[in-house]
Protein backbone atom coordinates (compact mmCIF):
# COMPACT_ATOMS: atom_id res chain seq x y z
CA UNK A 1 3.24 -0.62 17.27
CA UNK A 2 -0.34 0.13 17.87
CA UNK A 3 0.19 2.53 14.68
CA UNK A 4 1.06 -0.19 12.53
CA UNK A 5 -1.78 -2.78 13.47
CA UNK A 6 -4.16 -0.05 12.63
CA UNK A 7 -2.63 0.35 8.98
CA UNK A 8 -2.53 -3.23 8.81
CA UNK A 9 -6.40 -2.95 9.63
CA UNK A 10 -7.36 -0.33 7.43
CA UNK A 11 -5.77 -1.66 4.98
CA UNK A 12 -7.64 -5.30 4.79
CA UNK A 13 -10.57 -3.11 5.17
CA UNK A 14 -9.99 -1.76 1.73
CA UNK A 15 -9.46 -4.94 0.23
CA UNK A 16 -13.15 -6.00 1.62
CA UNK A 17 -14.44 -3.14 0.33
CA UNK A 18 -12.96 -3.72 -3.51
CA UNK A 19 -13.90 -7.25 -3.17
CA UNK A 20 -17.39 -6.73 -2.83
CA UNK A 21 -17.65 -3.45 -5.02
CA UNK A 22 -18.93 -5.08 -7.91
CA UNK A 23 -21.87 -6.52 -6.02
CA UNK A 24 -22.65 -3.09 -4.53
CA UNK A 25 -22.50 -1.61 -8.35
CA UNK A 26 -19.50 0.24 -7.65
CA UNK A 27 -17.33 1.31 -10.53
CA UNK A 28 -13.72 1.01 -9.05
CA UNK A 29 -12.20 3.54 -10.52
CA UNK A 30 -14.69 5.69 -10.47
CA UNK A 31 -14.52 5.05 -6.33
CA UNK A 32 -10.84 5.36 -6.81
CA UNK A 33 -11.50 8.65 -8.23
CA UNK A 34 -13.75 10.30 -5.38
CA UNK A 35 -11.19 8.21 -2.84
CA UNK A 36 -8.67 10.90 -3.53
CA UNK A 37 -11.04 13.67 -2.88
CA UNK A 38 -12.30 12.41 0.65
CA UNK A 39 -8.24 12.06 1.36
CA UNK A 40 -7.88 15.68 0.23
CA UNK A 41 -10.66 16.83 2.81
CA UNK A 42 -9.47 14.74 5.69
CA UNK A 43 -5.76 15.66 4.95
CA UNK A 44 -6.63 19.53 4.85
CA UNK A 45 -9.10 19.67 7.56
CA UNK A 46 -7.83 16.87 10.03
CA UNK A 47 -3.97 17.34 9.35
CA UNK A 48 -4.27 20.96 8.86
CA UNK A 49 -1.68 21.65 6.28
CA UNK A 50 1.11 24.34 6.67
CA UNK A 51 2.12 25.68 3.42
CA UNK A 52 4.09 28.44 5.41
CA UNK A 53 2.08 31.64 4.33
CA UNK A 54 2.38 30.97 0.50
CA UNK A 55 0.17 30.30 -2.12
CA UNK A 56 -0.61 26.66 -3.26
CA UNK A 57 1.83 26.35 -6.46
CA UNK A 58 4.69 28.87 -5.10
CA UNK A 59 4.90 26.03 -2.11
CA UNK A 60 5.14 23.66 -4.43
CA UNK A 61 7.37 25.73 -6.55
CA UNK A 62 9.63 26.09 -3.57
CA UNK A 63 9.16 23.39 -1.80
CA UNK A 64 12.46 20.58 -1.37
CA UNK A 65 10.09 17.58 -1.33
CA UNK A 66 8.69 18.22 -4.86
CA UNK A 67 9.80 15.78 -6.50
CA UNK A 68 8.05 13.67 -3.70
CA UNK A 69 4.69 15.28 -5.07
CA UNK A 70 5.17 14.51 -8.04
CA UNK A 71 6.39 10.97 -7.93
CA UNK A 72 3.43 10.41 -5.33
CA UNK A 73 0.68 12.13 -7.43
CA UNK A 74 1.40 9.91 -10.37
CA UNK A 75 1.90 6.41 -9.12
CA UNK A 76 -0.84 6.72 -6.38
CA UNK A 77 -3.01 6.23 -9.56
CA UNK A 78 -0.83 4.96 -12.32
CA UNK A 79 -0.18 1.97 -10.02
CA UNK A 80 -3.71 1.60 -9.71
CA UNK A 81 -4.55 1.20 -13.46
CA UNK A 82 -1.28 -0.76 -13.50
CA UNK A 83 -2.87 -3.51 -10.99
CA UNK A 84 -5.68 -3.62 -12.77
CA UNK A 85 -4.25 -4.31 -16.12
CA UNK A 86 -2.15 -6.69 -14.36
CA UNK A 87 -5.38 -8.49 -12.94
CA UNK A 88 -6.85 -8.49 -16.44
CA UNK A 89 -3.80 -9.81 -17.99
CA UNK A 90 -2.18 -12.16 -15.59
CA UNK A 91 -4.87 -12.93 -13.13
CA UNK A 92 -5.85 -11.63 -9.75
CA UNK A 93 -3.41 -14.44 -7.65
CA UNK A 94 -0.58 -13.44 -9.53
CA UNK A 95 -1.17 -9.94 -9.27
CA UNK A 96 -1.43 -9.97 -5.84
CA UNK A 97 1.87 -11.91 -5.43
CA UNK A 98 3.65 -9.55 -7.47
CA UNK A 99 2.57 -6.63 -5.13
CA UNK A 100 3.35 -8.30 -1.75
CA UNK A 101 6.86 -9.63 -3.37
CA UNK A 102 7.53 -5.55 -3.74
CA UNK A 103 8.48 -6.16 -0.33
CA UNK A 104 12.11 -6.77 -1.65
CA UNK A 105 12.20 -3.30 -2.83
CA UNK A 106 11.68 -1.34 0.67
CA UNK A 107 13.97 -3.73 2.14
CA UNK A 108 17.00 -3.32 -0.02
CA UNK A 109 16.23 0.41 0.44
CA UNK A 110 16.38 0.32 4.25
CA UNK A 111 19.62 -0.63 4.08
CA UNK A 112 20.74 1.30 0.89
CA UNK A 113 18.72 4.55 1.49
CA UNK A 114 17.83 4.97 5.04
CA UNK A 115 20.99 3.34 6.78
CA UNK A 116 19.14 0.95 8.94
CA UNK A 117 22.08 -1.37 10.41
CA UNK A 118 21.82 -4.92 9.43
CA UNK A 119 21.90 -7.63 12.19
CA UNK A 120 21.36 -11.16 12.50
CA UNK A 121 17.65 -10.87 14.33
CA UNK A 122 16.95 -8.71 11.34
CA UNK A 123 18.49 -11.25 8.68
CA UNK A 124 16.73 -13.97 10.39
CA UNK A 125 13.07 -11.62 10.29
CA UNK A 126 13.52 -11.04 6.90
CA UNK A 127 14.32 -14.74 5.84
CA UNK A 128 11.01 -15.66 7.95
CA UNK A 129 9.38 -13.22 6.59
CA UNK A 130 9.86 -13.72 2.29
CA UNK A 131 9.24 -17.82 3.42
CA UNK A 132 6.31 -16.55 4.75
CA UNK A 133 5.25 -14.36 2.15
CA UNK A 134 5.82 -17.47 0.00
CA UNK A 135 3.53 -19.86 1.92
CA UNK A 136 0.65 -17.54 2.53
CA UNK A 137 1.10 -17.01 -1.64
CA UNK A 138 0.26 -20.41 -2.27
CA UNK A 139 -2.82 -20.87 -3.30
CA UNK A 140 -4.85 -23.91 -4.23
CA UNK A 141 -6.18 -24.35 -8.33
CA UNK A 142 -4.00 -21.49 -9.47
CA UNK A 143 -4.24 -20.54 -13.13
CA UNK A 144 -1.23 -22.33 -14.25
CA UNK A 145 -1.78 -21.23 -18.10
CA UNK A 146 1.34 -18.89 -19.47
CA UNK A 147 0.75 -15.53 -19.92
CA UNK A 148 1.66 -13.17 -22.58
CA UNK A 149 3.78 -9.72 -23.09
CA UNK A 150 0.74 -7.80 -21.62
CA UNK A 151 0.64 -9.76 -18.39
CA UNK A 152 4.72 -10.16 -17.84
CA UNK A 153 4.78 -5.88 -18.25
CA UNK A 154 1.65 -5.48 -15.83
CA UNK A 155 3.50 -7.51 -13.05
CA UNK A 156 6.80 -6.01 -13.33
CA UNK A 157 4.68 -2.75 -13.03
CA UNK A 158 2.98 -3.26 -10.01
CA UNK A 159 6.01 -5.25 -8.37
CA UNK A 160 8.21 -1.91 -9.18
CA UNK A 161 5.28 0.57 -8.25
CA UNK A 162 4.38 -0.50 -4.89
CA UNK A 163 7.40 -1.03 -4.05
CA UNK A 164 8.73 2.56 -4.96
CA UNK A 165 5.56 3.63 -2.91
CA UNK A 166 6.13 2.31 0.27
CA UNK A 167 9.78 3.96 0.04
CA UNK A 168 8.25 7.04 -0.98
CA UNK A 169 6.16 7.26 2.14
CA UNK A 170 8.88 6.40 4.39
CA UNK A 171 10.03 9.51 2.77
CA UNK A 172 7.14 11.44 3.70
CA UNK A 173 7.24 9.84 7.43
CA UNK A 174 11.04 11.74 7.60
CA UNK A 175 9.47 15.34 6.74
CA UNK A 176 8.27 15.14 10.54
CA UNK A 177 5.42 17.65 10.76
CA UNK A 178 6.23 18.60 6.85
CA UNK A 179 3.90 15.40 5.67
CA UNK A 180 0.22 17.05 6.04
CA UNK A 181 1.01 19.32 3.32
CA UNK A 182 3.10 16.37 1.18
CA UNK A 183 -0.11 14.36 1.24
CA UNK A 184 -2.68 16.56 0.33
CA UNK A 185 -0.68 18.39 -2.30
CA UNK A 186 -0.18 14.03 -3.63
CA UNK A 187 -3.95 13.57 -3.22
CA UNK A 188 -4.73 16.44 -5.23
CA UNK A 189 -2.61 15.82 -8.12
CA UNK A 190 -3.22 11.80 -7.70
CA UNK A 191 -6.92 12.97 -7.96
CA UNK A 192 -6.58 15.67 -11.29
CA UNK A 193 -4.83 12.60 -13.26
CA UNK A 194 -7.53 9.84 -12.48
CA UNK A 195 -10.60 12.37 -12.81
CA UNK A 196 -8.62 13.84 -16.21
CA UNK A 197 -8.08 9.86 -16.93
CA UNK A 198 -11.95 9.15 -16.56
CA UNK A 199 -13.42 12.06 -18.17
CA UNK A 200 -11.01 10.94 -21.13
CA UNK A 201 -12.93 7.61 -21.05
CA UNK A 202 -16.01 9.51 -21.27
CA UNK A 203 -17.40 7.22 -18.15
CA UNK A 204 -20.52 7.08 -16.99
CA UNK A 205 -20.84 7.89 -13.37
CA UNK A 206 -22.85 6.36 -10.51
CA UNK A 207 -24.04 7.49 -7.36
CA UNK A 208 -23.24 3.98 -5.79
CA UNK A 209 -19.32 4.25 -7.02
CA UNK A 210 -19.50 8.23 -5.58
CA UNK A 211 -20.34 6.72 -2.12
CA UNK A 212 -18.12 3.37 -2.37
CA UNK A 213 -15.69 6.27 -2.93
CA UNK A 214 -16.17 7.60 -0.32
CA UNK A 215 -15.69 5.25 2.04
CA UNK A 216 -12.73 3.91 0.21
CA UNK A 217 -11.35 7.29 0.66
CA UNK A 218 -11.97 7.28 4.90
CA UNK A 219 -10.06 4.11 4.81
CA UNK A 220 -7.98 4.83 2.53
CA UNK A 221 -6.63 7.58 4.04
CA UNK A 222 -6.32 6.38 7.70
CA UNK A 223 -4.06 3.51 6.02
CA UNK A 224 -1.92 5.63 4.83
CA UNK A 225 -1.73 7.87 7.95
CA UNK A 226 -0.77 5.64 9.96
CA UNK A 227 1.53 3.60 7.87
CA UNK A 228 3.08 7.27 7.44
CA UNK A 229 3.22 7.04 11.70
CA UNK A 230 4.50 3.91 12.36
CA UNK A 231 7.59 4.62 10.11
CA UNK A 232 7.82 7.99 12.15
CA UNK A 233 7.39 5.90 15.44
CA UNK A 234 10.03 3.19 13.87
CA UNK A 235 12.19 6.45 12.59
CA UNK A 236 15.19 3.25 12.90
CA UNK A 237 13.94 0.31 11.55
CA UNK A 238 11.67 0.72 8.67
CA UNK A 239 12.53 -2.73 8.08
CA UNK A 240 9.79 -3.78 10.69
CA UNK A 241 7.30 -1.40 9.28
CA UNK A 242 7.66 -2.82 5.63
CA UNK A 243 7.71 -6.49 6.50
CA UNK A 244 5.22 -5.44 9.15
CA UNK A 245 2.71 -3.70 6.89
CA UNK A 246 2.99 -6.64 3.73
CA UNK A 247 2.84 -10.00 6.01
CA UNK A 248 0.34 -8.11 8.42
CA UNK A 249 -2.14 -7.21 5.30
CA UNK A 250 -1.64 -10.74 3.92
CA UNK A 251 -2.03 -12.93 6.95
CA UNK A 252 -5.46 -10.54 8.30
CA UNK A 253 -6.17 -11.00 4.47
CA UNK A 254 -5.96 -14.74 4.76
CA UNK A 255 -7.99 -14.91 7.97
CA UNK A 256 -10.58 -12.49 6.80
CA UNK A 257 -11.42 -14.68 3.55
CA UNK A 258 -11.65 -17.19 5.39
CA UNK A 259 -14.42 -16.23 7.99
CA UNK A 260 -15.81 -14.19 5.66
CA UNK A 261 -15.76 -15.08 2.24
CA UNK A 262 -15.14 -18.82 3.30
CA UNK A 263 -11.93 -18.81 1.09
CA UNK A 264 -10.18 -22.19 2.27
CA UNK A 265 -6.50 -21.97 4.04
CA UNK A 266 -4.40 -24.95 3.01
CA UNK A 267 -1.74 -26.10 5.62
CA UNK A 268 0.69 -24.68 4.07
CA UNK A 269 -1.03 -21.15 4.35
CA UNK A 270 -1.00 -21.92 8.03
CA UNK A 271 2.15 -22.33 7.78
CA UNK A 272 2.35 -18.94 6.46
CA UNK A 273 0.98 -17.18 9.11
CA UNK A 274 3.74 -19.16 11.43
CA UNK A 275 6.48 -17.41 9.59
CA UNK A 276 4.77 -14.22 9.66
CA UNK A 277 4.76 -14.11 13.31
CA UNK A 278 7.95 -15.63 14.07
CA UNK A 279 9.28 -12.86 11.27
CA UNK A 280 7.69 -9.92 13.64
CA UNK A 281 8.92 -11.15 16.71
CA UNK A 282 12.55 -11.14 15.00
CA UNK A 283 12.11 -7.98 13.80
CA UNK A 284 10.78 -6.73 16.75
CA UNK A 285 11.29 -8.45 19.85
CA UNK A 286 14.49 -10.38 19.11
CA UNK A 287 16.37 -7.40 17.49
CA UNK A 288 16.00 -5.72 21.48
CA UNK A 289 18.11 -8.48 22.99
CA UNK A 290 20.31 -9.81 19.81
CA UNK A 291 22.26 -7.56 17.75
């Protein structure tokens, strides 16, 4: 468990860090950019890769989780741009919603994919957890103005992309001591679109966006680690692990704009959080004694 609240830490850390970039003068995807790069160094020299006495492409080349590196390497970023179009286009409250609400995704593949067995503490932890999803989504003074084509396309996009991602990974997490050299061969092609993508833009780069990058990258990367563990550590119920990870980020998310950014929580965000727990202990506790 200890694996998971850790992702669920990093992860909120991230958002803090993107929230205040623009104060700090940092470009995001320029950070988003140089993220990639400190994952590549901390995947090759903390993880220690095995690409079993071959050269870099032949693994690849030869390699049965290809198409892994591949699908990785191109949404890591795409989905990225995505969410940001999305923000742009449909606002930031509605983007956000669309990426937690990927939740349904993971879920259906748990079942579909992964062969968790379905039982009632788990029905019940997954009911608790989409009503409290839905509660902690509620926010007051929402933009309640329609929004066009654009908008509709980004959502769809990020609610399909992050949800393909976090089934992706729990494909990574069943590699077993394979995943070092899935990631960094991701983070390197992940990081040859988005610098490709900016030097295509002709950007302008900043040493405050090179260190935000940075940093984004150390977090980054230890989210994704040990999201990639917990699933490993829940090899048979990545059920828990996706609700886990989504109402986790959401409710620490909630909490942390409040004491920090003195974002207000309505009573029914409270609620929320209720949910949220009661979800987890379902999932986790309750699915020990009831099956």
């Amino acid at each position: 468990m200890y694996h998971l609240i850790l992702a669920i830490l990093c992860s909120v850390a991230v958002s803090v860090l993107l929230k205040i970039a623009r104060k700090k003068n940092i470009v995001i995807d320029q950070a988003i950019a140089f993220n990639y790069i400190t994952a590549i160094t901390f995947s090759y020299f903390l993880l220690k890769p095995d690409f079993k006495g071959l050269a870099f492409i032949d693994y690849i080349a030869q390699s049965e989780s290809i198409l892994i590196f591949l699908a990785l390497g191109i949404l890591l970023p795409t989905v990225f741009l995505i969410m940001s179009k999305a923000v742009e286009f449909a606002g930031i409250v509605r983007s956000d919603a669309a990426q937690r609400l990927s939740l349904f995704l993971p879920i259906l593949a748990a079942f579909l994919i992964f062969h968790e067995t379905l039982s009632r503490s788990k029905v019940l932890g997954i009911t608790f957890a989409f009503i409290g999803l839905f509660c902690l989504l509620s926010k007051p003074n929402q933009d309640k103005s329609v929004i066009n084509f654009k908008g509709v396309l980004g959502l769809v996009g990020v609610w399909f992309g992050y949800g393909i991602i976090d089934i992706l990974f729990k494909q990574v997490a069943k590699s077993g001591g394979a995943f070092p050299a899935t990631l960094f061969i991701s983070f390197s092609l992940a990081a040859c679109l988005m610098f490709i993508y900016l030097l295509l833009k002709r950007t302008q780069w900043t040493v405050p966006s090179v260190f935000g990058g940075i940093m984004l990258g150390v977090l980054n990367f230890f989210n994704i680690l040990f999201y990639i563990k917990a699933h490993q550590s829940f090899g048979g119920n990545p059920t828990l692990v996706f609700a886990g990870m989504n109402i986790g980020v959401i409710c620490l998310g909630t909490i942390t704009g409040a004491l920090i950014f003195k974002e207000k929580i309505s009573k029914l965000n409270w609620l929320g959080i209720m949910f949220s727990l009661a979800a987890i202990f379902s999932l986790y506790y309750l699915d020990k004694i009831i099956v």
